[in-house]
Each structure stands twice: as C-alpha cells, then as structure tokens.
PDB file of N, CA and C in Angstrom:
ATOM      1  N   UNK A   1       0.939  99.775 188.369  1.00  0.00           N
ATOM      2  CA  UNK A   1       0.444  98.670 189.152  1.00  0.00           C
ATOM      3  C   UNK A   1       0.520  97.373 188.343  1.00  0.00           C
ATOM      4  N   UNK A   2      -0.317  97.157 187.110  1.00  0.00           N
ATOM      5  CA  UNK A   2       0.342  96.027 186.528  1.00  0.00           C
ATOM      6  C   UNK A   2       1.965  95.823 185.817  1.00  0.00           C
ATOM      7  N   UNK A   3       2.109  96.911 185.381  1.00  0.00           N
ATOM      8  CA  UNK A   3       3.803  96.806 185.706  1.00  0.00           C
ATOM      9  C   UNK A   3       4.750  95.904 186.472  1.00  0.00           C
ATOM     10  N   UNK A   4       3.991  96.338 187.823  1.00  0.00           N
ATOM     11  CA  UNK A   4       4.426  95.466 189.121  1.00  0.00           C
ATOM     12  C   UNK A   4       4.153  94.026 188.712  1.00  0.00           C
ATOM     13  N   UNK A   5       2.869  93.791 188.806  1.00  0.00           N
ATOM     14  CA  UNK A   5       2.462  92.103 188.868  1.00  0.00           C
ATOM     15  C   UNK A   5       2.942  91.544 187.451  1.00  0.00           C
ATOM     16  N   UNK A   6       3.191  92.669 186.757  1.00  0.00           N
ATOM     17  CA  UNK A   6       4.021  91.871 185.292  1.00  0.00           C
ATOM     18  C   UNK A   6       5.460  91.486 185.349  1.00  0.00           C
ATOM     19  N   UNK A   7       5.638  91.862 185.918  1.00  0.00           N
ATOM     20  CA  UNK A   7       7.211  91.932 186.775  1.00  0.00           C
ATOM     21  C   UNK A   7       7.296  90.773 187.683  1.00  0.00           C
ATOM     22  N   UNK A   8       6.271  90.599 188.416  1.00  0.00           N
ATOM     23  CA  UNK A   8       6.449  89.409 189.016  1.00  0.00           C
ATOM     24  C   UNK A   8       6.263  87.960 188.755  1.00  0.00           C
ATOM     25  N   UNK A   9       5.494  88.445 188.042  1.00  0.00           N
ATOM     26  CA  UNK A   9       5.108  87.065 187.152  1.00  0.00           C
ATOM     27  C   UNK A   9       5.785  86.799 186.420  1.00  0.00           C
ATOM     28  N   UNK A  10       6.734  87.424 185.813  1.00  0.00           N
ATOM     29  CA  UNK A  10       7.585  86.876 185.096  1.00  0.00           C
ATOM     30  C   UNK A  10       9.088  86.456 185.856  1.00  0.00           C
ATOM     31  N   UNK A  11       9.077  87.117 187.122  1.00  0.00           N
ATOM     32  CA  UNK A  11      10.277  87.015 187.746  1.00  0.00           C
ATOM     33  C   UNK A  11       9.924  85.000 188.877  1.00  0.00           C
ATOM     34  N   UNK A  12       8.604  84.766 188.927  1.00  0.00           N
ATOM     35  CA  UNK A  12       8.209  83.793 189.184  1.00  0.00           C
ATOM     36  C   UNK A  12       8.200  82.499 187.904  1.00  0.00           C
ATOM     37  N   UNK A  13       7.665  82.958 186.810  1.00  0.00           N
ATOM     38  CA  UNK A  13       8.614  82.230 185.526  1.00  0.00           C
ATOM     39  C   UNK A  13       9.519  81.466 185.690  1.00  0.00           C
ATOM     40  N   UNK A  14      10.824  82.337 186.106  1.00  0.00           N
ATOM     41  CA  UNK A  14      12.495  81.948 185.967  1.00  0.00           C
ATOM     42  C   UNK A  14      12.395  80.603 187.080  1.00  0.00           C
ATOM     43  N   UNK A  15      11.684  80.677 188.333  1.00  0.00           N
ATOM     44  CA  UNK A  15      12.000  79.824 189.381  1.00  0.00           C
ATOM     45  C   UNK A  15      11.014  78.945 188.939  1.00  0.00           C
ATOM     46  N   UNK A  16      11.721  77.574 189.190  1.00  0.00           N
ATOM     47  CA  UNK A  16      10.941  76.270 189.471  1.00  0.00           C
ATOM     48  C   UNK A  16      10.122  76.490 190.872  1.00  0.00           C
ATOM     49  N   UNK A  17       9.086  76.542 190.820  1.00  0.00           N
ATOM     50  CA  UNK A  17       8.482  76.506 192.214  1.00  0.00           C
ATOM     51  C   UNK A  17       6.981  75.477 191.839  1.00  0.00           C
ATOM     52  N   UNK A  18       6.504  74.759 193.274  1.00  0.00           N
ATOM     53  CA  UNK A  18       5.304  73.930 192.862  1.00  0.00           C
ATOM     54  C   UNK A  18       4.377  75.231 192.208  1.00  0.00           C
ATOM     55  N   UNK A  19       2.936  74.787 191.767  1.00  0.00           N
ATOM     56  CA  UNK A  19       1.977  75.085 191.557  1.00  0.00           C
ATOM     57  C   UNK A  19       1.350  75.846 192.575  1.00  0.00           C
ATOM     58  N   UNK A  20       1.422  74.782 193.656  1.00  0.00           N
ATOM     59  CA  UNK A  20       0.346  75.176 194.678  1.00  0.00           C
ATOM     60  C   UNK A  20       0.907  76.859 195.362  1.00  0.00           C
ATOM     61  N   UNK A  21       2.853  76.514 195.532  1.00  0.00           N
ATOM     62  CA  UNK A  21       2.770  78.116 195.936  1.00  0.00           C
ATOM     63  C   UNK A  21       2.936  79.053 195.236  1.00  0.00           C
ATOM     64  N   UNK A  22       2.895  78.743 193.561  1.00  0.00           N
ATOM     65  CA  UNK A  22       2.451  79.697 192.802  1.00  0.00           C
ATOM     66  C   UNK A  22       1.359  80.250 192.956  1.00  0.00           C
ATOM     67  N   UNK A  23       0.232  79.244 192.882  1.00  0.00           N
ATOM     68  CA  UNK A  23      -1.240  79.879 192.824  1.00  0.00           C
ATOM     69  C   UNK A  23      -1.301  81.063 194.396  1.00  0.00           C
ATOM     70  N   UNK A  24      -0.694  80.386 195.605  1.00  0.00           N
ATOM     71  CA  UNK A  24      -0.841  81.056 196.822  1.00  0.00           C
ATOM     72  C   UNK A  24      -0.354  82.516 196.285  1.00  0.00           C
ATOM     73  N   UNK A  25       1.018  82.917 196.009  1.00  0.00           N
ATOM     74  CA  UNK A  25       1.630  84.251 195.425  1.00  0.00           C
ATOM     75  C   UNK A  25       0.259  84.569 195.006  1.00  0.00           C
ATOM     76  N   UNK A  26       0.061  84.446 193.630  1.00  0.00           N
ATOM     77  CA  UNK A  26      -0.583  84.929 193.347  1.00  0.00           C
ATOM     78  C   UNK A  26      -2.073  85.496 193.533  1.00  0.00           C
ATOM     79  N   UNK A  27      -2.644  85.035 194.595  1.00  0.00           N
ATOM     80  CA  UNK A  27      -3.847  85.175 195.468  1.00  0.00           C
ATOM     81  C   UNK A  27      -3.759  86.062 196.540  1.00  0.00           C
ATOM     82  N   UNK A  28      -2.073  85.968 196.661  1.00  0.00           N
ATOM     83  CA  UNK A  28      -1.785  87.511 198.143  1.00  0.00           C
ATOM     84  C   UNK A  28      -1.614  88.341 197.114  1.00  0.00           C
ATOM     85  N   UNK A  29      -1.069  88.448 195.618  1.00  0.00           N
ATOM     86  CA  UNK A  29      -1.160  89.175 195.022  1.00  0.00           C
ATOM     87  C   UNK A  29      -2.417  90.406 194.547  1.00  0.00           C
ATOM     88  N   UNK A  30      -3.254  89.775 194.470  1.00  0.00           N
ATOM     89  CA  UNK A  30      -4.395  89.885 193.485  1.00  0.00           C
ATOM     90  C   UNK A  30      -5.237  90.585 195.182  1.00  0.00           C
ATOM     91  N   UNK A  31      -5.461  89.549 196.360  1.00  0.00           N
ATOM     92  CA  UNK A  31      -5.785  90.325 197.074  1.00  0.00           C
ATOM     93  C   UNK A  31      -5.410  91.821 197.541  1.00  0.00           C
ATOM     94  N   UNK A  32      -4.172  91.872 197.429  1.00  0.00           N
ATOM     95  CA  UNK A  32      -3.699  93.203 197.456  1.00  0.00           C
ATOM     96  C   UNK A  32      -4.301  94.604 196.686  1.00  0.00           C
ATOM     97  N   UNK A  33      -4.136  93.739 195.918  1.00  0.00           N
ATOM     98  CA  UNK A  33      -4.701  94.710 194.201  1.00  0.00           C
ATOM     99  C   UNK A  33      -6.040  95.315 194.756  1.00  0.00           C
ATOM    100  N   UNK A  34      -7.083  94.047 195.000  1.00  0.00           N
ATOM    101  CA  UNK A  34      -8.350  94.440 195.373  1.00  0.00           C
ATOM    102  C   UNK A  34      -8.541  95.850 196.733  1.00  0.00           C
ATOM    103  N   UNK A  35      -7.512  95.264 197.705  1.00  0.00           N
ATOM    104  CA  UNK A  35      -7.745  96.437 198.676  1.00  0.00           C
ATOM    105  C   UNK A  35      -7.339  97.896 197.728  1.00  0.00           C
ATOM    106  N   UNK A  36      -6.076  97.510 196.984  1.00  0.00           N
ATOM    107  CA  UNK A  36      -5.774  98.713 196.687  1.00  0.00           C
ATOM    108  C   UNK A  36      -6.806  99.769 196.100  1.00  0.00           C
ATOM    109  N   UNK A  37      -7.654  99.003 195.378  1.00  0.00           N
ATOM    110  CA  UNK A  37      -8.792  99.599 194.815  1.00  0.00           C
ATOM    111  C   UNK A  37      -9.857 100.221 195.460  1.00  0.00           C
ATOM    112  N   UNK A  38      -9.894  99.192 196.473  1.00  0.00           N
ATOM    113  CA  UNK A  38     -10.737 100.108 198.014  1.00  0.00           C
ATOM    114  C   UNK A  38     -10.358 101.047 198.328  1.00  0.00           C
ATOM    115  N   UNK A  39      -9.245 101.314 198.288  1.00  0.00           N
ATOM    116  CA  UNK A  39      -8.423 102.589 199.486  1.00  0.00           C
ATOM    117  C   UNK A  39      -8.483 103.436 198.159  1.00  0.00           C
ATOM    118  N   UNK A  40      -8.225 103.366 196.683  1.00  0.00           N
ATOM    119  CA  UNK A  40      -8.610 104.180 195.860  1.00  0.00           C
ATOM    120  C   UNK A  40     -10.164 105.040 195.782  1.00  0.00           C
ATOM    121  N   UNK A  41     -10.918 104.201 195.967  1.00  0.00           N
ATOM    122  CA  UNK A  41     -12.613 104.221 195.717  1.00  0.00           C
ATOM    123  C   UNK A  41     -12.774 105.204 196.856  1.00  0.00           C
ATOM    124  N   UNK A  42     -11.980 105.144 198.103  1.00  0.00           N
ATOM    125  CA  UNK A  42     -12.223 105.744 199.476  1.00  0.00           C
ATOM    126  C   UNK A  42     -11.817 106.911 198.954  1.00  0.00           C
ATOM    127  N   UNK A  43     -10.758 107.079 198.622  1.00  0.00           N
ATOM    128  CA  UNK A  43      -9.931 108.303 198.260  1.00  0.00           C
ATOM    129  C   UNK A  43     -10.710 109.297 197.897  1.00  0.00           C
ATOM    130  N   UNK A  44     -11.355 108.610 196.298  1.00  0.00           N
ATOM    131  CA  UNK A  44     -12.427 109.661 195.579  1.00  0.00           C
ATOM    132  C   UNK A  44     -13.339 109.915 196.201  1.00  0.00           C
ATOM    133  N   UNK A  45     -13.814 109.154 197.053  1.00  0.00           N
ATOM    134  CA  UNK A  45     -15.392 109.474 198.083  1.00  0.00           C
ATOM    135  C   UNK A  45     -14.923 110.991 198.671  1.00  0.00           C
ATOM    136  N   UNK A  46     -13.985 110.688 199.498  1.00  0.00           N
ATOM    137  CA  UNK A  46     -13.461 111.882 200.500  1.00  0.00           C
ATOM    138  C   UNK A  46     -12.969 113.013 199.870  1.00  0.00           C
ATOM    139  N   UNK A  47     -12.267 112.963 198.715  1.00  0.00           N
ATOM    140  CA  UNK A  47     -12.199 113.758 197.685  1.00  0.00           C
ATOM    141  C   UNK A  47     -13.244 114.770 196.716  1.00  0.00           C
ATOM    142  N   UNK A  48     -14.247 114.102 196.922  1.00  0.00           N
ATOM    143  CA  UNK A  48     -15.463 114.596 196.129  1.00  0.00           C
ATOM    144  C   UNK A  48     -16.296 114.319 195.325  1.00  0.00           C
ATOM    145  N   UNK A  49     -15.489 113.409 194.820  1.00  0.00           N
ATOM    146  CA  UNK A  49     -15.917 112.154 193.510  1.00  0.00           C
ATOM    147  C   UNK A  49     -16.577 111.267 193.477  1.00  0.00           C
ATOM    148  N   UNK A  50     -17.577 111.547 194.225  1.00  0.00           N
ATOM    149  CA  UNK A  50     -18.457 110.010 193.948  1.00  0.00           C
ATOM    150  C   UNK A  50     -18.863 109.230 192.951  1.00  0.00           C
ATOM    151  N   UNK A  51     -18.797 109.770 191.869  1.00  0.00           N
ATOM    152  CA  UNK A  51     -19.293 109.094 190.907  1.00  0.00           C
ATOM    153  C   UNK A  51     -17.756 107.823 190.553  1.00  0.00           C
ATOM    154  N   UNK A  52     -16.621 108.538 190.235  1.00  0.00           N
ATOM    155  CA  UNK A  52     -15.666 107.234 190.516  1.00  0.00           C
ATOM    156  C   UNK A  52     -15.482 106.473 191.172  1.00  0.00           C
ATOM    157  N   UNK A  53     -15.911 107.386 192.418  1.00  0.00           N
ATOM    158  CA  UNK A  53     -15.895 106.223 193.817  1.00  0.00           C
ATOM    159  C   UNK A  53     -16.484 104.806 194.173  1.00  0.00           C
ATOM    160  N   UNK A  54     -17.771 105.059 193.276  1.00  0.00           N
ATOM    161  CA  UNK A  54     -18.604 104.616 193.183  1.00  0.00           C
ATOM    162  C   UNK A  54     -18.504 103.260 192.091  1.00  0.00           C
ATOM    163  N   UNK A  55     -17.553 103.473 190.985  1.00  0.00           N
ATOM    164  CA  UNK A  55     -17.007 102.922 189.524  1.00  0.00           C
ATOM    165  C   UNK A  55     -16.041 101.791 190.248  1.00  0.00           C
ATOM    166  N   UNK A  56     -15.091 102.545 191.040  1.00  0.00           N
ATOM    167  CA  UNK A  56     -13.915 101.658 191.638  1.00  0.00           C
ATOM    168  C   UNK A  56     -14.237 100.587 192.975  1.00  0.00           C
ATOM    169  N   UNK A  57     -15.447 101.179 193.395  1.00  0.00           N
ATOM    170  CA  UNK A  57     -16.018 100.383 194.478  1.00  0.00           C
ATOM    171  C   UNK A  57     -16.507  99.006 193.665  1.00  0.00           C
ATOM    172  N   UNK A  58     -17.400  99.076 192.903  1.00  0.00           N
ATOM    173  CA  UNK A  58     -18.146  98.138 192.040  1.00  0.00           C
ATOM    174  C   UNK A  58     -17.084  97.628 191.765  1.00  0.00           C
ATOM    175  N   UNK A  59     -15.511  97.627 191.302  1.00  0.00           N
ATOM    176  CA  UNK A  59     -14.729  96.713 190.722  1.00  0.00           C
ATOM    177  C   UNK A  59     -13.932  95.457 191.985  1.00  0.00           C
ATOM    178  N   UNK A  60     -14.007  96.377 192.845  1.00  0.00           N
ATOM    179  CA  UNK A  60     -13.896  95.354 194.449  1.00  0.00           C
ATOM    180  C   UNK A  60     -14.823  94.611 194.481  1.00  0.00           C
ATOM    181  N   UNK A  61     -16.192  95.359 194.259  1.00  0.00           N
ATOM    182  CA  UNK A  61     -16.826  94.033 194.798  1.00  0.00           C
ATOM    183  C   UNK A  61     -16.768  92.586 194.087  1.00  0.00           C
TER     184      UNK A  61
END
C-alpha cells in the first residue's frame, strides 16, 4: 500500500502540475487509504478479531 502512494508521488514529482491539484491528488489519495482501513477493521470484526478491529478502527478515526 505505501509502495503504491510512493510510486505516485514520485511519479507526480516528474510532472509540473499547480499545487492546488497536487494537494487535491493527494487528499483522494489519502482518503482512500482511510476507507481502506475501514473495510480492513470490518474484515477483522467479522473474522473474529476484535481486538485488531478495534486497533485499525481507532486509526480511521
């Protein structure tokens, strides 16, 4: 996963682009991330795991 956003960020680097739709990228970015962590946290709930569930939830919020 940061792999990914390391990847992009650097592939955003190379291009001249304003600020402003840098910062935007990076805010659909990062939102993403956050759900992803939800749908993780869900995972472990339904899985059995609450106690991670519980770890990964707290990092969404």
């Amino acid at each position: 996963m940061f792999a990914l956003f390391q990847t992009i960020a650097a592939s955003l680097g190379y291009v001249n682009l304003s600020a402003t739709i840098k910062s935007r990228v990076y805010t659909i970015l990062a939102t993403g991330g956050n759900f992803y962590l939800l749908y993780v946290s869900y995972r472990f709930f339904r899985n059995g795991f609450p106690g991670r569930g519980v770890c990964l939830f707290w990092l969404f919020w």
